[in-house]
Structure formats: structure tokens, C-alpha cells
Protein backbone atom coordinates (compact mmCIF):
# COMPACT_ATOMS: atom_id res chain seq x y z
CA UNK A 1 -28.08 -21.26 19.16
CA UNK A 2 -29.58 -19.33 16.69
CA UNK A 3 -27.17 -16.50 14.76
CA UNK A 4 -27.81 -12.77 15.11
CA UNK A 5 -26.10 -10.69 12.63
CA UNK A 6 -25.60 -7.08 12.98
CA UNK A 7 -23.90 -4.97 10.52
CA UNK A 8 -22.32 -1.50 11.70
CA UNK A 9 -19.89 1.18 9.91
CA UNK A 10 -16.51 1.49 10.12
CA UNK A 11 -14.20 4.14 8.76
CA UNK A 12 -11.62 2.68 6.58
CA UNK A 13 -8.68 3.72 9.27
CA UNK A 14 -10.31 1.53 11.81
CA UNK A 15 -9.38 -1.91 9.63
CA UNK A 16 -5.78 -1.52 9.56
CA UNK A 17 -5.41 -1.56 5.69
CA UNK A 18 -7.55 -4.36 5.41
CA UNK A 19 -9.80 -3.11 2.71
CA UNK A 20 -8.42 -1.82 -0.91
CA UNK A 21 -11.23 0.62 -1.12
CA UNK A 22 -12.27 -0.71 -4.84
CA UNK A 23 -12.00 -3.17 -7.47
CA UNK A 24 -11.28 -3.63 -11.26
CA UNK A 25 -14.09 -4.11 -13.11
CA UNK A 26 -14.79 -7.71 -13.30
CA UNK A 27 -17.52 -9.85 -15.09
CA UNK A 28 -19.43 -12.43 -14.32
CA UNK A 29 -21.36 -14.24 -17.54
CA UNK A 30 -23.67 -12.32 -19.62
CA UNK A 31 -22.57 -8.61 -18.42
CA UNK A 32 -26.51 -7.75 -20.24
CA UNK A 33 -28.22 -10.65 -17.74
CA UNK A 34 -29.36 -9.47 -14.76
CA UNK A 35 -31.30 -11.57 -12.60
CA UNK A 36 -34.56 -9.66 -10.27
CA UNK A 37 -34.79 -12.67 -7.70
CA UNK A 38 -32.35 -12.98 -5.02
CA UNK A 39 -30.17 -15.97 -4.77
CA UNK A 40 -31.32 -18.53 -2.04
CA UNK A 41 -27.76 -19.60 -0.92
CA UNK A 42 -29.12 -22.97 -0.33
CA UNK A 43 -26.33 -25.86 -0.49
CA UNK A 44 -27.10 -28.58 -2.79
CA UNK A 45 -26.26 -32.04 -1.36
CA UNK A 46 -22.82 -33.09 -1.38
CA UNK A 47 -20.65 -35.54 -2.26
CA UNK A 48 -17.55 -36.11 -1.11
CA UNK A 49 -14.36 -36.44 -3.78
CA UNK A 50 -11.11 -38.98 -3.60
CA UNK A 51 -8.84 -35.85 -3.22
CA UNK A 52 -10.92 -34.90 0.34
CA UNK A 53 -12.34 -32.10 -1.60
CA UNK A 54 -15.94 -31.43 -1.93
CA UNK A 55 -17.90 -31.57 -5.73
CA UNK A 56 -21.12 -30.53 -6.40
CA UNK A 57 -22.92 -33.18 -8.38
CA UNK A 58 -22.71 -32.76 -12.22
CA UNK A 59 -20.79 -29.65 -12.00
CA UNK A 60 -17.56 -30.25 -12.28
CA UNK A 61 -16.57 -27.73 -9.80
CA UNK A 62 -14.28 -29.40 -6.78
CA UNK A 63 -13.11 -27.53 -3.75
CA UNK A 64 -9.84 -28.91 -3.51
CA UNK A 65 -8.43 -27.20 -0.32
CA UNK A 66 -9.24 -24.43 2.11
CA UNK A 67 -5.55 -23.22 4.24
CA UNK A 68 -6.08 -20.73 6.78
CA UNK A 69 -2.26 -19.51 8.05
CA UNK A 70 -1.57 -19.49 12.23
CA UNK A 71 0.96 -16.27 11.41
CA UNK A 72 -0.72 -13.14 9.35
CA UNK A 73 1.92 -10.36 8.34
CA UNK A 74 1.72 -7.02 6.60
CA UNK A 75 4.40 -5.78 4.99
CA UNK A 76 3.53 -2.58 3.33
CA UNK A 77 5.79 -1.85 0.50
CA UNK A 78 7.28 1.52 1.20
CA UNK A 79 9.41 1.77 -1.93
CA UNK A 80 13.40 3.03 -1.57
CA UNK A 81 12.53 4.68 2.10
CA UNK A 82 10.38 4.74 4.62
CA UNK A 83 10.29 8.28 4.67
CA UNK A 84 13.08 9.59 2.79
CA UNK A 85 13.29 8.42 -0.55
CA UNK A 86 16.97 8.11 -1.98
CA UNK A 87 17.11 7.84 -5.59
CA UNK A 88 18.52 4.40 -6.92
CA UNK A 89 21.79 5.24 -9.28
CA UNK A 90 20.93 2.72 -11.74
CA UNK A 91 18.13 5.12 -12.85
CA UNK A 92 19.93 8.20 -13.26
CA UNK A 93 21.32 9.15 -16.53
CA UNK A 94 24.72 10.45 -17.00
CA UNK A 95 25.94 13.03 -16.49
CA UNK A 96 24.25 12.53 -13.41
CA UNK A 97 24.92 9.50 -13.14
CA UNK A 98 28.75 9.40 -13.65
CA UNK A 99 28.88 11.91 -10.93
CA UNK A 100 27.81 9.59 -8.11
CA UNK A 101 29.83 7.09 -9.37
CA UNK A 102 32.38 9.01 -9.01
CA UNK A 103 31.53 10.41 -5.62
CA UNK A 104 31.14 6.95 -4.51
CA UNK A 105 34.71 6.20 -5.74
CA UNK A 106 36.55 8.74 -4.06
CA UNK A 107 35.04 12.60 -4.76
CA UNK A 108 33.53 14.11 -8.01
CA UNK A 109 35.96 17.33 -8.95
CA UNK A 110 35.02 20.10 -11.53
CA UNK A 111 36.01 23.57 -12.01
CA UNK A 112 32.49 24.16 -13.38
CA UNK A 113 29.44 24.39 -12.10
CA UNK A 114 26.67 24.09 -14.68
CA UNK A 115 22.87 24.22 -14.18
CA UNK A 116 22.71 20.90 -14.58
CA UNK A 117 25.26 19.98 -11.40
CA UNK A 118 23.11 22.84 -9.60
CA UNK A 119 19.75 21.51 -9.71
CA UNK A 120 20.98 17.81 -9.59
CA UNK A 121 23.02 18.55 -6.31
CA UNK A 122 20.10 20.57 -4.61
CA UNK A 123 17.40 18.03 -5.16
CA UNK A 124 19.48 14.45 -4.92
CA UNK A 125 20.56 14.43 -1.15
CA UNK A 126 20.27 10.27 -0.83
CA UNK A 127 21.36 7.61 -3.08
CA UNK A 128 21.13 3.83 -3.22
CA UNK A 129 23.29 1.57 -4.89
CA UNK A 130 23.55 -2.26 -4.59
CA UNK A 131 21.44 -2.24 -1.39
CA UNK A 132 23.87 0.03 0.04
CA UNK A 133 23.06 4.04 0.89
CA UNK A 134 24.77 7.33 0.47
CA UNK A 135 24.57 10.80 1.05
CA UNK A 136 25.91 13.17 -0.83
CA UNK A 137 27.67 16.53 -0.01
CA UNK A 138 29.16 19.18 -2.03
CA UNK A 139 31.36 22.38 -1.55
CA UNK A 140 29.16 24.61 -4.86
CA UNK A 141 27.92 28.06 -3.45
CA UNK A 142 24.19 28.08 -2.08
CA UNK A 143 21.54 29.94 -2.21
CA UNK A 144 19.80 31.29 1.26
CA UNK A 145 16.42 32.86 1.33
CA UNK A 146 15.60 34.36 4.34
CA UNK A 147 12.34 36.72 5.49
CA UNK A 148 10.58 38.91 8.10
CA UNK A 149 7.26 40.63 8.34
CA UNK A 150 7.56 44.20 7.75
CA UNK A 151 4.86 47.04 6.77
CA UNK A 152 4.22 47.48 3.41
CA UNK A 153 5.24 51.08 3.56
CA UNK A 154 8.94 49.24 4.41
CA UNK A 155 9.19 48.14 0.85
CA UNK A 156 9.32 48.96 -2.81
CA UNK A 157 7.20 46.20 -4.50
CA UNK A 158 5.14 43.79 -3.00
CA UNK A 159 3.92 40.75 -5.07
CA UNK A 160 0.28 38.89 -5.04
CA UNK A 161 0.10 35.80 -3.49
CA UNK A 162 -0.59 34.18 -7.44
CA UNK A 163 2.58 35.58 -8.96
CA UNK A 164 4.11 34.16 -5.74
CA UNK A 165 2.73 31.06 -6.07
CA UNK A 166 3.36 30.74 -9.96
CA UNK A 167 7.13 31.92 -9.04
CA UNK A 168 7.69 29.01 -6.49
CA UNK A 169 6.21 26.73 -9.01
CA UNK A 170 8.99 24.30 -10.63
CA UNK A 171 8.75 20.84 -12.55
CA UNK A 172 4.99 20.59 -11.69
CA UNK A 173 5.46 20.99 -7.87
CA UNK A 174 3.93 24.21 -6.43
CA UNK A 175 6.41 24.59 -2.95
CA UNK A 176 4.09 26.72 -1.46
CA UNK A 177 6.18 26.70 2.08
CA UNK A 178 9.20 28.34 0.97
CA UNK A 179 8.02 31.78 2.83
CA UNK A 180 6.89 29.71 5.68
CA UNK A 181 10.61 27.70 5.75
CA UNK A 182 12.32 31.20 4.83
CA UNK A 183 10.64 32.59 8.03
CA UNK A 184 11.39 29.43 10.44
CA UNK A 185 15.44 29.92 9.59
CA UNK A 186 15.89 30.20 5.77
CA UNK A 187 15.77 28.32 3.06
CA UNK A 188 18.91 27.46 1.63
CA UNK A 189 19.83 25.31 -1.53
CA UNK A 190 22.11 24.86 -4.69
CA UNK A 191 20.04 26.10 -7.45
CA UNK A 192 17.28 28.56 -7.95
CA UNK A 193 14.92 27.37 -10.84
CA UNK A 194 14.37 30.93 -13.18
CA UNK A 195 10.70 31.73 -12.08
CA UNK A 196 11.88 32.07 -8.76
CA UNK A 197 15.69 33.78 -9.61
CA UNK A 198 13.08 36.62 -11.52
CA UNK A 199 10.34 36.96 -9.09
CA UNK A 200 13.19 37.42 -6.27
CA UNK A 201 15.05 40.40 -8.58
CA UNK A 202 11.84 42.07 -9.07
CA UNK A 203 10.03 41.89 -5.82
CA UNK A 204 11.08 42.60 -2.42
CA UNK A 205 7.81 40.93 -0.91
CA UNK A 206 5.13 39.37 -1.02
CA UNK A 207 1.71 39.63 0.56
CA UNK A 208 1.38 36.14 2.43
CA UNK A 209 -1.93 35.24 3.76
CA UNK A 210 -2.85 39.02 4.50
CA UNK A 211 0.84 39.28 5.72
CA UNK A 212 3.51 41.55 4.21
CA UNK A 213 6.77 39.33 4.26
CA UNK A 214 9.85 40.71 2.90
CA UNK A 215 12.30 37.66 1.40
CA UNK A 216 16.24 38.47 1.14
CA UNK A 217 18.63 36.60 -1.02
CA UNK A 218 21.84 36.06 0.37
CA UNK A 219 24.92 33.95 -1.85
CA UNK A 220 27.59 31.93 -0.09
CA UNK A 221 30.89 32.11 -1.22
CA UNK A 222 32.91 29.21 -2.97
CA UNK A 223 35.68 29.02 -5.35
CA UNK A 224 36.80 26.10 -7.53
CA UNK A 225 37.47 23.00 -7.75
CA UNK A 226 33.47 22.38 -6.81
CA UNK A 227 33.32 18.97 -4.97
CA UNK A 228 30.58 15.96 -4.67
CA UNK A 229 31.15 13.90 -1.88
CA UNK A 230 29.17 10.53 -1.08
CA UNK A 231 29.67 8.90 2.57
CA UNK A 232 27.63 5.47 3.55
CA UNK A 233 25.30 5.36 5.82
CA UNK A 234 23.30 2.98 7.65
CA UNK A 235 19.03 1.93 6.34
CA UNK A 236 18.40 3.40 9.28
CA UNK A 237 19.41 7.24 8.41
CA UNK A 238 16.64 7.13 6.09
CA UNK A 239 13.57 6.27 8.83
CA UNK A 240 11.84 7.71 11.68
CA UNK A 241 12.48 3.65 13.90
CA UNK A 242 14.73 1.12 13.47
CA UNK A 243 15.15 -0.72 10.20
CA UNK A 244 16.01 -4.46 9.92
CA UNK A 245 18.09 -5.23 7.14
CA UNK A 246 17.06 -8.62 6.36
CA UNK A 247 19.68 -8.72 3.27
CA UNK A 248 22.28 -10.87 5.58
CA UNK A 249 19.63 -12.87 7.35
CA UNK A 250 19.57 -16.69 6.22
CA UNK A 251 18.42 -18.11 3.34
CA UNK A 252 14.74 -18.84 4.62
CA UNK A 253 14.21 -15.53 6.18
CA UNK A 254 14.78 -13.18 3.11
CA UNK A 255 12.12 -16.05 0.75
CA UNK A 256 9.17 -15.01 3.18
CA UNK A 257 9.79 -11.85 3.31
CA UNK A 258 9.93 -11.12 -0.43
CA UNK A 259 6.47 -13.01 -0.63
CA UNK A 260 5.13 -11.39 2.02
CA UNK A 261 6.33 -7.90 0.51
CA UNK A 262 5.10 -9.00 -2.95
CA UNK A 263 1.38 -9.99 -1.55
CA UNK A 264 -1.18 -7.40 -1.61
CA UNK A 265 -2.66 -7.01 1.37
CA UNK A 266 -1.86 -9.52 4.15
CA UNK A 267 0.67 -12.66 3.94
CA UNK A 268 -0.12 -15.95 6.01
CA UNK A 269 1.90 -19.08 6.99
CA UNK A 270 2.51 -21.73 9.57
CA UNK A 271 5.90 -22.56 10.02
CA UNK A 272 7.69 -19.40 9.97
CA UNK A 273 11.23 -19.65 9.22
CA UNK A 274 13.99 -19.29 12.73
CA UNK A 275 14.74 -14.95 13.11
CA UNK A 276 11.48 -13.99 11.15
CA UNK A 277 9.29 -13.12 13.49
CA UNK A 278 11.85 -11.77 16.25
CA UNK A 279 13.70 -9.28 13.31
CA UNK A 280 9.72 -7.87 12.77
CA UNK A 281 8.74 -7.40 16.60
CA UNK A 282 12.13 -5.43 17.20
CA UNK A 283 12.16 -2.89 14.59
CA UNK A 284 9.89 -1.01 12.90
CA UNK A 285 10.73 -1.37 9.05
CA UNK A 286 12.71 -4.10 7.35
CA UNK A 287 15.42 -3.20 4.50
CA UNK A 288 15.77 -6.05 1.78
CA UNK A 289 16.81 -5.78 -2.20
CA UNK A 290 17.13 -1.97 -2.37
CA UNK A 291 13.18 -1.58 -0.59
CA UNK A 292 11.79 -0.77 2.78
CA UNK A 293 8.68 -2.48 4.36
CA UNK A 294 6.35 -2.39 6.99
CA UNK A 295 6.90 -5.28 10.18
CA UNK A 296 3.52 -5.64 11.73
CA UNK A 297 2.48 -9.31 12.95
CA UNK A 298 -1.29 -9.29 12.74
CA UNK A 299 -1.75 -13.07 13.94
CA UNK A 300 0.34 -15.02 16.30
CA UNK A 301 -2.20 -17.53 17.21
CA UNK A 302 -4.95 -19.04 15.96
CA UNK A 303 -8.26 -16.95 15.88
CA UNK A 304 -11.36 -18.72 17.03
CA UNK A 305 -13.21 -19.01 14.24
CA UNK A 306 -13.39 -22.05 11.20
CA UNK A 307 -13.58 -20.69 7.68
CA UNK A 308 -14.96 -23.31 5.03
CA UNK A 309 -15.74 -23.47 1.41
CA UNK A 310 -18.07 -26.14 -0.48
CA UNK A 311 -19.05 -26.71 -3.93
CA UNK A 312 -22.50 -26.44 -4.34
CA UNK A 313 -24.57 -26.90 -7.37
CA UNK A 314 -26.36 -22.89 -7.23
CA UNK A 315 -29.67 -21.78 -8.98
CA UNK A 316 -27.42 -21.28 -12.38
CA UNK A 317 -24.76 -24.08 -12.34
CA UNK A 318 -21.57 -24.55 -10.09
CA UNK A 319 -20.89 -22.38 -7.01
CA UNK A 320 -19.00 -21.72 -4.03
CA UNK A 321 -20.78 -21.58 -0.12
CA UNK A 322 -18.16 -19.76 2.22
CA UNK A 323 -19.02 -20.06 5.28
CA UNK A 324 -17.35 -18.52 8.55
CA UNK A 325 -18.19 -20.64 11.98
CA UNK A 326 -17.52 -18.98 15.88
CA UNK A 327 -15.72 -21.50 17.90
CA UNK A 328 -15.08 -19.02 21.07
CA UNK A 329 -17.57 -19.10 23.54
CA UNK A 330 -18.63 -15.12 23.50
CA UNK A 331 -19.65 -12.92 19.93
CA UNK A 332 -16.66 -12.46 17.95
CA UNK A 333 -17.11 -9.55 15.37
CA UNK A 334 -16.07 -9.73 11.73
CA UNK A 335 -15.05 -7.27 9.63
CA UNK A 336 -14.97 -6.91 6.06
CA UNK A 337 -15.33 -4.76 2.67
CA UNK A 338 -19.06 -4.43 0.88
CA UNK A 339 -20.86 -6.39 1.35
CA UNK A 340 -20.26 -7.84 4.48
CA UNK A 341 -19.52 -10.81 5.55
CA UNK A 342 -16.85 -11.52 2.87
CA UNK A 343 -16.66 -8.76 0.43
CA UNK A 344 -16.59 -8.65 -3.07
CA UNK A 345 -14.65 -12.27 -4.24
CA UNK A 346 -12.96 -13.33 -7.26
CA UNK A 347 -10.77 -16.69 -8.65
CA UNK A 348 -7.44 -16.50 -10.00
CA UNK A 349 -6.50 -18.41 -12.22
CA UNK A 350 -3.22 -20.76 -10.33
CA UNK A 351 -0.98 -20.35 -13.51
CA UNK A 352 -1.66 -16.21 -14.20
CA UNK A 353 -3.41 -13.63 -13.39
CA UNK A 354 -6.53 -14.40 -15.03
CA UNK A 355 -9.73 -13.49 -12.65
CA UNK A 356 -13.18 -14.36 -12.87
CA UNK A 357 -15.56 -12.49 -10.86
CA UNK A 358 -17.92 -14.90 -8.47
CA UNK A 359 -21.43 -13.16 -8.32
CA UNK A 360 -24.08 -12.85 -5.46
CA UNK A 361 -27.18 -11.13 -5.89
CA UNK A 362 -25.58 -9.19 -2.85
CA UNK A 363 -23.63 -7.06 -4.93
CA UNK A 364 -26.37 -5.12 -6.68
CA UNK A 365 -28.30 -5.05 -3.10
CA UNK A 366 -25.51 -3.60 -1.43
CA UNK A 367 -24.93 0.38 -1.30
CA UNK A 368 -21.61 0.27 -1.37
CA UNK A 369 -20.77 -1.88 -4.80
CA UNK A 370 -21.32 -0.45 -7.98
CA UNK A 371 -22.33 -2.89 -10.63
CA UNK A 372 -23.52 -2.89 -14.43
CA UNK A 373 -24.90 -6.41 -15.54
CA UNK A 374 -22.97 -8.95 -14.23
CA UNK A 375 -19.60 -6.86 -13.22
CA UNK A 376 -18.57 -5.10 -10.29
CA UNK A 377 -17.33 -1.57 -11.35
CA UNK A 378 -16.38 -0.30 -8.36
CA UNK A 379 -16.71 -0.71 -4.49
CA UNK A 380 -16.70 2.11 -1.81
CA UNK A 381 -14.28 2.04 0.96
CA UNK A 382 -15.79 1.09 3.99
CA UNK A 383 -15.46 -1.38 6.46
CA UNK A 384 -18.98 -3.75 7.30
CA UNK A 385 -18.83 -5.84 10.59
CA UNK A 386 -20.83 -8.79 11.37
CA UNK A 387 -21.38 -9.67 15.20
CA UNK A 388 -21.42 -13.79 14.71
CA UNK A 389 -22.71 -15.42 18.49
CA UNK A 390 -21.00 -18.47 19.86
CA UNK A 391 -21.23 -21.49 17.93
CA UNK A 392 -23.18 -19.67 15.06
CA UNK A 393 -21.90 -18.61 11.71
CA UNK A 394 -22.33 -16.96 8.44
CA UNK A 395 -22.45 -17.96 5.01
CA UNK A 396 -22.60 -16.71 1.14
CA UNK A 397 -23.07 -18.72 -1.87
CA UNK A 398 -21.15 -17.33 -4.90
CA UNK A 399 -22.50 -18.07 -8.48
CA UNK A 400 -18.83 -18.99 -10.56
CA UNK A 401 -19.12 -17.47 -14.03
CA UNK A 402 -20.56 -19.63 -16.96
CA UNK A 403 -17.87 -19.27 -19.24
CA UNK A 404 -15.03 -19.90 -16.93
CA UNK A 405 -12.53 -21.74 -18.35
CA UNK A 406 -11.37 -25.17 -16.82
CA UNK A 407 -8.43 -25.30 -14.69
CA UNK A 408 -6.85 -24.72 -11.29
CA UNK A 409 -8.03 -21.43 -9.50
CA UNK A 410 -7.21 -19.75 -6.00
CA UNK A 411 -9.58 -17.87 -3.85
CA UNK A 412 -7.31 -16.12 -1.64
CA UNK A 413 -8.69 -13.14 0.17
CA UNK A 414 -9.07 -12.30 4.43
CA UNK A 415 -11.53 -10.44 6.95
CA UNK A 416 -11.13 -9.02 10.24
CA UNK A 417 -11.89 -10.90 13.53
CA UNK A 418 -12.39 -9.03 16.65
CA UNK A 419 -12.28 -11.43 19.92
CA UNK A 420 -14.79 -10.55 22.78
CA UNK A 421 -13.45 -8.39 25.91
CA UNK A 422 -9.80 -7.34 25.97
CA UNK A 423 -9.20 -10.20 23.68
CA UNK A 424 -6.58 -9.57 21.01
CA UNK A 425 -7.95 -10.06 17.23
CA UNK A 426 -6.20 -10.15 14.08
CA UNK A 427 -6.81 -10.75 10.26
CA UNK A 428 -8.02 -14.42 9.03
CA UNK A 429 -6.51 -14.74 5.87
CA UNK A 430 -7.49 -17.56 3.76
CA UNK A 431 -6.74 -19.55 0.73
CA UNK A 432 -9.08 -21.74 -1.64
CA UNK A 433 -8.16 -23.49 -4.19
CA UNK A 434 -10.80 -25.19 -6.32
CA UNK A 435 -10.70 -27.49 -9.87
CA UNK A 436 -13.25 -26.51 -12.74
CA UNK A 437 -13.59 -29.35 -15.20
């Protein structure tokens, strides 16, 4: 059966996170030679190694492996919270930091209350600690802004919306919503910053998109000894779903998921360890070493599809063919970055992080990648898919780089597979590892 490839745009929220959205710049030989004629593709003939790898003649490029994993997980790396973010201790300085510790301990006491304790108190709610989480209360006298629209005859002075927003502006961060939060209830907090302390003692309003809103300060009442308090509280306090905390789980469990939360982009494997996949399918984040992650299970069973790589010897020296076969019995689609069907690709080198860009003629043919010479500067975000019919496939040759150096290197990259009908895809994720001599 003969293949029929048809390319159609996706938006970027359609692949799930699949694509980055753009690359480093990477090189590829001469970055001043820049071939006119379009690369064939055509596979040289092969021969087959002792290792079970293939080796195009003379080049001393070998494909030594090609693993494609039966599970595919993303864990996003959401940092100290899912939503929330509680600050970690150890990165506080004192005296900040002395007065969580001492919270922690038993209650922070002080018959002062200096600027300082204010601010620190009204913008540190959450803290972490040892994989452990706390929130913090404390008995110094607040702050509570409150407003209501009113005529402008009602009031004395009225401020512009620019002196407003320069007022509200503090640290770099311009909160804009304070009127709309003063409306909705009041705002309340622990320490006003001194643009907005002034603009509140010389303005009664302000005129807020073509409104006249009149804000009123209002101080609670405390006396001394001023108190910081820290209780525990569960991962889950800090997210909108239930949180996993994988820091008790066994041995196995918290391995994979530190590689899976260290790989960027997708994370395949085989055998995955008891507990793994049932701690991901019931809740919606997992907690481990002081970070919060994503649990989504993109693969559960193998997709139908065979992904290959061969070493072929390419109109300027060693290269690599990928090719991507469709074992199901209807049109599967695939979906990748620019330009389709595999994307931009690069080795790395096994013992670093050394890349070396592979090149196809594809990249300066393709709208969405940016080259100069022999380097890909940049690549759009966008999502190509490929329709692949039964039993057909689709191929690319990549041209490896002229001066890489010899060694092990790892191709390790994925695309998008959507199964026919009602079908359930997933992500193909793939590893190649190859020997340059």
C-alpha cells in the first residue's frame, strides 16, 4: 500500500506539552556551507554489525540500539507548589530566617514590630522545611483597605489611575487588583509598602476604569508581645487535587520518579516499579524532595506503530534514516514539532551534555525553523501531523555533523500518535543510541 502523507496545523495546546516551542542554536559543520540541492534520503546498503546494530559501510557510524518504553509519563516540574508556592527556609536569611525557626520550635515572641517583621509576615504565609510544610500565623496589627463607589462630588481628592497604579507598585510587582479585592471584601495585610501608606494619606479616591472608588484605611488593634506561629500541614493544603507524597513510598518508586521529574519532556519505561503507576492515577500531583509534579500516564500500552533508526552512508558522510512504520490496520496520525514527521533532532553526547545538531535539508525548507548556515536558531511552536495509512510509513535521513567527535551518543526525543476511531493515543518516546568511530 502506497503512503499518503498529509500535514495539518495544530495549536500548541492541542499536543499536551509535547513540543518545547524552540531550540538552542545548534550547528551542524561549516555554519558558512549551505547546500541548494535537497537531500535524497536514500539508504545506502547495509551491513549488519556483531553488536546487532546497523553500520554504514566506511563510516564508522553504528546504530547501536533503538528502545521505545510500553509506559510514557509526564511529570511537569511544578517547583515548591502546585499552586501555592511556600518559600523553602533554607533560603531565607536571618533575621527572617531565625524567626521560622523559631516559630517552628514553639512560637516567635517580640515586643517589637519592625518593618522588616511587617513585610516578611504579610508576604511569607507558607513555608517548607525538610519536606515538611507550615503555615504561619501571627497576632501584629493589620492593615484593612476597604472601598465603595461614590460620586466624585462625595470626595476631596480623587487620584489618576497612573499615580494609582505607580502607588500600588512595590518590589517590581504592579498589584493592580487591590481596588478590585478592596471592593470584593477588603484587603487586609501586615505591612503597607510607603508608596501606598502616602498615596492612601493624600487621596481619598481614585478614578478606576471611569469609576470613582473611594478606599478607607482601617488599623486593627494589637498590643505586645507580637507572636509568629507555624502549624504543619499536609502537601495537600498547598493544591487545588490530591497530592501523593511519594517521600515514604519504597525504594524503587521514589528512583523513577526523580528521573521522570528530572527529564524534559516525557519519561518512558517498561517495567515500572510495584505502587508507581496506581499513586499517579489516584491523585493529581505527587510531593517528593521538597517539589511538586504533575501525574499524567500518557502510555499504558503499546502504540501501534515501529520506530527504527539505521546508519546510512548520506550524500556527505555518515547519517541517520528514522523511520516510523503503521502496524494498526486503519491511518494512525502523528504529531510532531517543525518539520514534521520528527522535528528538529540532535545527539547527546552519553557522558555530558554535549549536542551536535543532525541536519536535513528540511530545516531550511520548512516555515517554521529558523536557520543560518548549518544551525538551527530557532523553531516556532506549532504542532505538524502526518496521517501515515496502514502498513505504510515515514522516513528522514539526518546528515551527522563532520566534525563530531567519536564516542557514545543518545538520540532521545518522542512524537504524538493518534489511533483511528475512539482509539486512545499517547506519546512514542524513543531512545537511540549510536557509536561514532
Amino acid at each position: 500500500m502506497q503512503r499518503r502523507d498529509a500535514l495539518k496545523l495544530l495549536p500548541t495546546t492541542a499536543l499536551g506539552g509535547l513540543l518545547a516551542g524552540c531550540t538552542d542554536s545548534l550547528s551542524s559543520g561549516d555554519p558558512t556551507d549551505t547546500p541548494t540541492e535537497p537531500s535524497t534520503g536514500a539508504p545506502a546498503t547495509e551491513t549488519a554489525t556483531t553488536d546487532g546494530g546497523t553500520e554504514a559501510p566506511e563510516s564508522g557510524l553504528t546504530v547501536q540500539s533503538v528502545d521505545v518504553g510500553q509506559y510514557v509519563l509526564r511529570l511537569n516540574d511544578l517547583g515548591t507548589g502546585p499552586g501555592i508556592q511556600p518559600t523553602p527556609v533554607s533560603g531565607l536569611d536571618d533575621p527572617e530566617r531565625s524567626v521560622v525557626e523559631q516559630a517552628i520550635a514553639g512560637g516567635y515572641e517580640s515586643d517589637d514590630r519592625p518593618a522588616w517583621l511587617q513585610e516578611f509576615v504579610a508576604n511569607t504565609r507558607y513555608v517548607s522545611r525538610d519536606g515538611s510544610y507550615y503555615e504561619l500565623e501571627h497576632t501584629l496589627p493589620t492593615y484593612e483597605i476597604t472601598a465603595d463607589r461614590v460620586d466624585a462630588s462625595q470626595v476631596d481628592s480623587v487620584a489618576s489611575y497612573d499615580e494609582y497604579e505607580a502607588a500600588v507598585t512595590h518590589d517590581g510587582v504592579v498589584f493592580s487588583g487591590l481596588v478590585r479585592v478592596a471592593l470584593d471584601g477588603g484587603y487586609e495585610t501586615a505591612h503597607l509598602w510607603p508608596s501606598l501608606d502616602s498615596f492612601l494619606a493624600e487621596y481619598d479616591a481614585v478614578d478606576y476604569r471611569g469609576e470613582t472608588v473611594r478606599l478607607t484605611l482601617a488599623t486593627g488593634d494589637a498590643a505586645p508581645p507580637f507572636t509568629v506561629t507555624a502549624s504543619e500541614i499536609p502537601a495537600s493544603a498547598l493544591a487545588d487535587g490530591s497530592v501523593w507524597d511519594a517521600n515514604g513510598a519504597s525504594d524503587e518508586v521514589p528512583a523513577v520518579l526523580r528521573e521522570a521529574g528530572e527529564a524534559s519532556g516525557v519519561y518512558s519505561l517498561d517495567d515500572p516499579p510495584e505502587g508507581l503507576l496506581a499513586g499517579l492515577d489516584e491523585h493529581d500531583y505527587v510531593s517528593l524532595d521538597g517539589r511538586f509534579y504533575t501525574t499524567y500516564v500518557e502510555n499504558r500500552e503499546p502504540l501501534p506503530v515501529t520506530l527504527d533508526a539505521t546508519a546510512v552512508e548520506g550524500e556527505e558522510g555518515p547519517a541517520v534514516e528514522i523511520s516510523l512504520r503503521n502496524d494498526a490496520d486503519a491511518t494512525v496520525s502523528v504529531t510532531s514539532g517543525a518539520p514534521a514527521p520528527f522535528g528538529v533532532l540532535s545527539l547527546r553526547a552519553a557522558n555530558g551534555d554535549r549536542r551536535s545538531l543532525l541536519w536535513t535539508d528540511a530545516y531550511e525548507e520548512s516555515d517554521h525553523v529558523h536557520t543560518e548556515g548549518r544551525s538551527v536558531t530557532a523553531v516556532n511552536s506549532i504542532g505538524l501531523v502526518t496521517e501515515v495509512e496502514a502498513g505504510g510509513s515515514v522516513s528522514r535521513t539526518f546528515q551527522v555533523a563532520p566534525d563530531i567527535e567519536p564516542g557514545e551518543y543518545v538520540l532521545d526525543d518522542s512524537v504524538g500518535v493518534e489511533l483511528p476511531g475512539d482509539e486512545e493515543g499517547g506519546t512514542l518516546d524513543y531512545t537511540v543510541r549510536v557509536r561514532v568511530a
